[in-house]
C-alpha atoms as a PDB file:
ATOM      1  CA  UNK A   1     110.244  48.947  65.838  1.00  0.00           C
ATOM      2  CA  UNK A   2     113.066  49.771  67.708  1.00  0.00           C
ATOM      3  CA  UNK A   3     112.387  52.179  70.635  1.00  0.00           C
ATOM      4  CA  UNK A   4     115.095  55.006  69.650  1.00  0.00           C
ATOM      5  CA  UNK A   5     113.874  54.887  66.610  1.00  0.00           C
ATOM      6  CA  UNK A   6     110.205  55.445  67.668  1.00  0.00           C
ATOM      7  CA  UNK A   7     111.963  58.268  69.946  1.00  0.00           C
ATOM      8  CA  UNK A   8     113.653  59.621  66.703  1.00  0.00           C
ATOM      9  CA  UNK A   9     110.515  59.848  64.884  1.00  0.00           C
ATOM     10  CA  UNK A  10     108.639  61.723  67.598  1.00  0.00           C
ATOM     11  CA  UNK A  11     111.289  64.264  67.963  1.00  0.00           C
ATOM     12  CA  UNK A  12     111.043  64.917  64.318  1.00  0.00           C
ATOM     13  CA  UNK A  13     107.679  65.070  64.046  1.00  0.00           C
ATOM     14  CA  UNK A  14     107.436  67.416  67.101  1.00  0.00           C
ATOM     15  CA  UNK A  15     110.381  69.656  64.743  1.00  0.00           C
ATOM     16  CA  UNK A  16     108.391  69.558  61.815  1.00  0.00           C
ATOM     17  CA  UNK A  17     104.998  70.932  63.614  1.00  0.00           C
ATOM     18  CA  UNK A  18     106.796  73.450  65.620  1.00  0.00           C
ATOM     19  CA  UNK A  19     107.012  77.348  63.668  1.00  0.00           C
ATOM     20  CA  UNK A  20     109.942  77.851  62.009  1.00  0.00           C
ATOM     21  CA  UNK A  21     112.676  80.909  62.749  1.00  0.00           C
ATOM     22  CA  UNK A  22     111.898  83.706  60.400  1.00  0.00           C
ATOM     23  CA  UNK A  23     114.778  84.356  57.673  1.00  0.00           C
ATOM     24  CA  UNK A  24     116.267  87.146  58.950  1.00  0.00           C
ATOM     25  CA  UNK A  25     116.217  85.582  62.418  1.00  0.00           C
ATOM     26  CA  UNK A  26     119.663  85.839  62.413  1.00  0.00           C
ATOM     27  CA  UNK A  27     119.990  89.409  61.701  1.00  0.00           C
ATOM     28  CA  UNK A  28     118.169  90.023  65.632  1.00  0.00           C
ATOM     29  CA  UNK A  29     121.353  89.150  67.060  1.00  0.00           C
ATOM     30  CA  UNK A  30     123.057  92.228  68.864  1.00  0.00           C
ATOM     31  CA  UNK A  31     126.388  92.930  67.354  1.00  0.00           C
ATOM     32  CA  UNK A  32     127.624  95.299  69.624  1.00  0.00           C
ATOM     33  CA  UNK A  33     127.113  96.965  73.376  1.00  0.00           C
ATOM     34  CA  UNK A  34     128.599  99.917  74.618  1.00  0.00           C
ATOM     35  CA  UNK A  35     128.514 100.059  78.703  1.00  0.00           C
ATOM     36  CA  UNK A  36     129.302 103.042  80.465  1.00  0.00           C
ATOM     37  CA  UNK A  37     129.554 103.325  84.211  1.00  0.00           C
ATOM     38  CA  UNK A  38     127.989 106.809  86.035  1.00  0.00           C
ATOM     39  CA  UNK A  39     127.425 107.884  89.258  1.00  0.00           C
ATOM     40  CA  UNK A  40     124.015 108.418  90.220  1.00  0.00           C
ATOM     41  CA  UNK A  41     122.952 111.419  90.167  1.00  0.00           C
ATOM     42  CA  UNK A  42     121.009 112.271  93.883  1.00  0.00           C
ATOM     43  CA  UNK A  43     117.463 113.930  93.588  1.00  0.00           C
ATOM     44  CA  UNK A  44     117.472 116.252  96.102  1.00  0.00           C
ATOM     45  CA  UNK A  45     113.538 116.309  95.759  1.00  0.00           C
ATOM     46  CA  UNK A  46     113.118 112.264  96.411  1.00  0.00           C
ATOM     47  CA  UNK A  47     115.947 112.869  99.680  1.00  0.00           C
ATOM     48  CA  UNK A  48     113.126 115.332 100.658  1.00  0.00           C
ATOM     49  CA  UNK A  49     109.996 112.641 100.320  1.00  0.00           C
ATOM     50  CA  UNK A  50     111.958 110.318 101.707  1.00  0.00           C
ATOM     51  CA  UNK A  51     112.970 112.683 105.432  1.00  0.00           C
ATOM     52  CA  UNK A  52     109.413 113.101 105.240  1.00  0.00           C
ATOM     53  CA  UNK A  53     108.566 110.238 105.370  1.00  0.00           C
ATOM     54  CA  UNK A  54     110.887 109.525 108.280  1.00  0.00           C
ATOM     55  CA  UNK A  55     109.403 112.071 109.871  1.00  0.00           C
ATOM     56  CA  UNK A  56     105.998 110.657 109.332  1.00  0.00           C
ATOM     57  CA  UNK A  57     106.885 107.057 110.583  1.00  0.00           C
ATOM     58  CA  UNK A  58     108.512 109.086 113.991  1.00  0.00           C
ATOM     59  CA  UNK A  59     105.147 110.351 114.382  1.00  0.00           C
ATOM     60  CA  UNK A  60     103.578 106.864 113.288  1.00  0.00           C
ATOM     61  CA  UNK A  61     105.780 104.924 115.840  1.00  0.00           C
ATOM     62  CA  UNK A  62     105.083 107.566 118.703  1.00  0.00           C
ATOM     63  CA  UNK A  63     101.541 107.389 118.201  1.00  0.00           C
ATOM     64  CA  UNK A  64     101.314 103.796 118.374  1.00  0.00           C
ATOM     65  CA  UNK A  65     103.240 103.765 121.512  1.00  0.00           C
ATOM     66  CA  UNK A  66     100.624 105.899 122.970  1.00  0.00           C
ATOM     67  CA  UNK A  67      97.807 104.220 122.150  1.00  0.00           C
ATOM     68  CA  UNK A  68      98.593 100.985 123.391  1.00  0.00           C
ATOM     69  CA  UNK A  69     100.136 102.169 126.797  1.00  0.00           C
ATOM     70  CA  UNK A  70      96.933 104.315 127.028  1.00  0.00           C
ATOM     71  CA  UNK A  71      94.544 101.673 125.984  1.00  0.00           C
ATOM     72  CA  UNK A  72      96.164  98.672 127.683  1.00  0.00           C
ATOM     73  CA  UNK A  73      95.770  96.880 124.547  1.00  0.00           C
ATOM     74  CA  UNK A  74      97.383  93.247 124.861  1.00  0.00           C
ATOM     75  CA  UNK A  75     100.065  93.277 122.308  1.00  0.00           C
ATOM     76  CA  UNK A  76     103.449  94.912 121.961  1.00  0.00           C
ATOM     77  CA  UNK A  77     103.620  98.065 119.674  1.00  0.00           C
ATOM     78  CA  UNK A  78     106.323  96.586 117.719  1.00  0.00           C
ATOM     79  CA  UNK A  79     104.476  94.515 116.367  1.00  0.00           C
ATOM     80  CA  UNK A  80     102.932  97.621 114.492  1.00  0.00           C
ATOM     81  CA  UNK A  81     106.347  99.534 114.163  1.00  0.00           C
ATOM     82  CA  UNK A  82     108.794  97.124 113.670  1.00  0.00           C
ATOM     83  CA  UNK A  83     107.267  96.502 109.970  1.00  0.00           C
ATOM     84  CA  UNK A  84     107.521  99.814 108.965  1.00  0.00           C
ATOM     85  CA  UNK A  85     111.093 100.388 110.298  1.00  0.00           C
ATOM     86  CA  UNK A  86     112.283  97.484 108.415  1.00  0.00           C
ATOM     87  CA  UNK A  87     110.530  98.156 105.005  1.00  0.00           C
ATOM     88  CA  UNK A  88     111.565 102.000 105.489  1.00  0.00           C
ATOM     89  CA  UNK A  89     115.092 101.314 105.951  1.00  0.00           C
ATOM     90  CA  UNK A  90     115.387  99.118 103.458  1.00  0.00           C
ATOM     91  CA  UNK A  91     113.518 101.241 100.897  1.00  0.00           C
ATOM     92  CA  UNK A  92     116.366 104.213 102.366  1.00  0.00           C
ATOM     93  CA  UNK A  93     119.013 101.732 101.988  1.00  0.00           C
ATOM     94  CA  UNK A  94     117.948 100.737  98.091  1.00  0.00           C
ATOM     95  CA  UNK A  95     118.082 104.470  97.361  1.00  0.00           C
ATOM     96  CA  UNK A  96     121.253 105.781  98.902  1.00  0.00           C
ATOM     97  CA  UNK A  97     123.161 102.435  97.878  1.00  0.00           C
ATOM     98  CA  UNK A  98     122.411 102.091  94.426  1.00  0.00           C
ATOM     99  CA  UNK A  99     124.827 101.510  92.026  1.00  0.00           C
END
């Protein structure tokens, strides 16, 4: 046997045992889309959560500060803060900036 052919017959074989499409497969197709563009509307009760939360990670951050200065713990507090600053603005950033 010729190895294409041998190739050729796998192929088909692997066709044959595979499920076929159902008959009105091709009726799943989408035919049309309508896209619209709109502002976002702003939720004035998320802009809320989110200057608490600001507020919170102030506090957060000042705390930490404290207690390692008071402590003399051997690392530097942003190490702790940074984190949070960085995931918070981002988080900010996704909401204000979203399209």
């Amino acid at each position: 046997m010729r190895p294409d052919y041998v190739g050729g017959v796998i192929l088909n074989v692997l066709s044959f045992l595979s499920p076929r499409p159902p008959p009105d497969y091709d009726r799943g197709f989408v035919e049309e889309v309508r896209a619209s563009r709109y502002a976002p509307v702003r939720n004035r009760r998320v802009e809320w959560v989110i200057l608490g939360c600001w507020i919170a990670i102030a506090a957060k951050y000042t705390a930490i500060v404290w207690l390692v200065d008071h402590y003399h713990m051997g690392f530097d507090p942003l190490w702790v803060n940074a984190p949070t600053v960085v995931f918070a603005l981002i988080c900010t950033a996704v909401y204000y900036f979203r399209e």
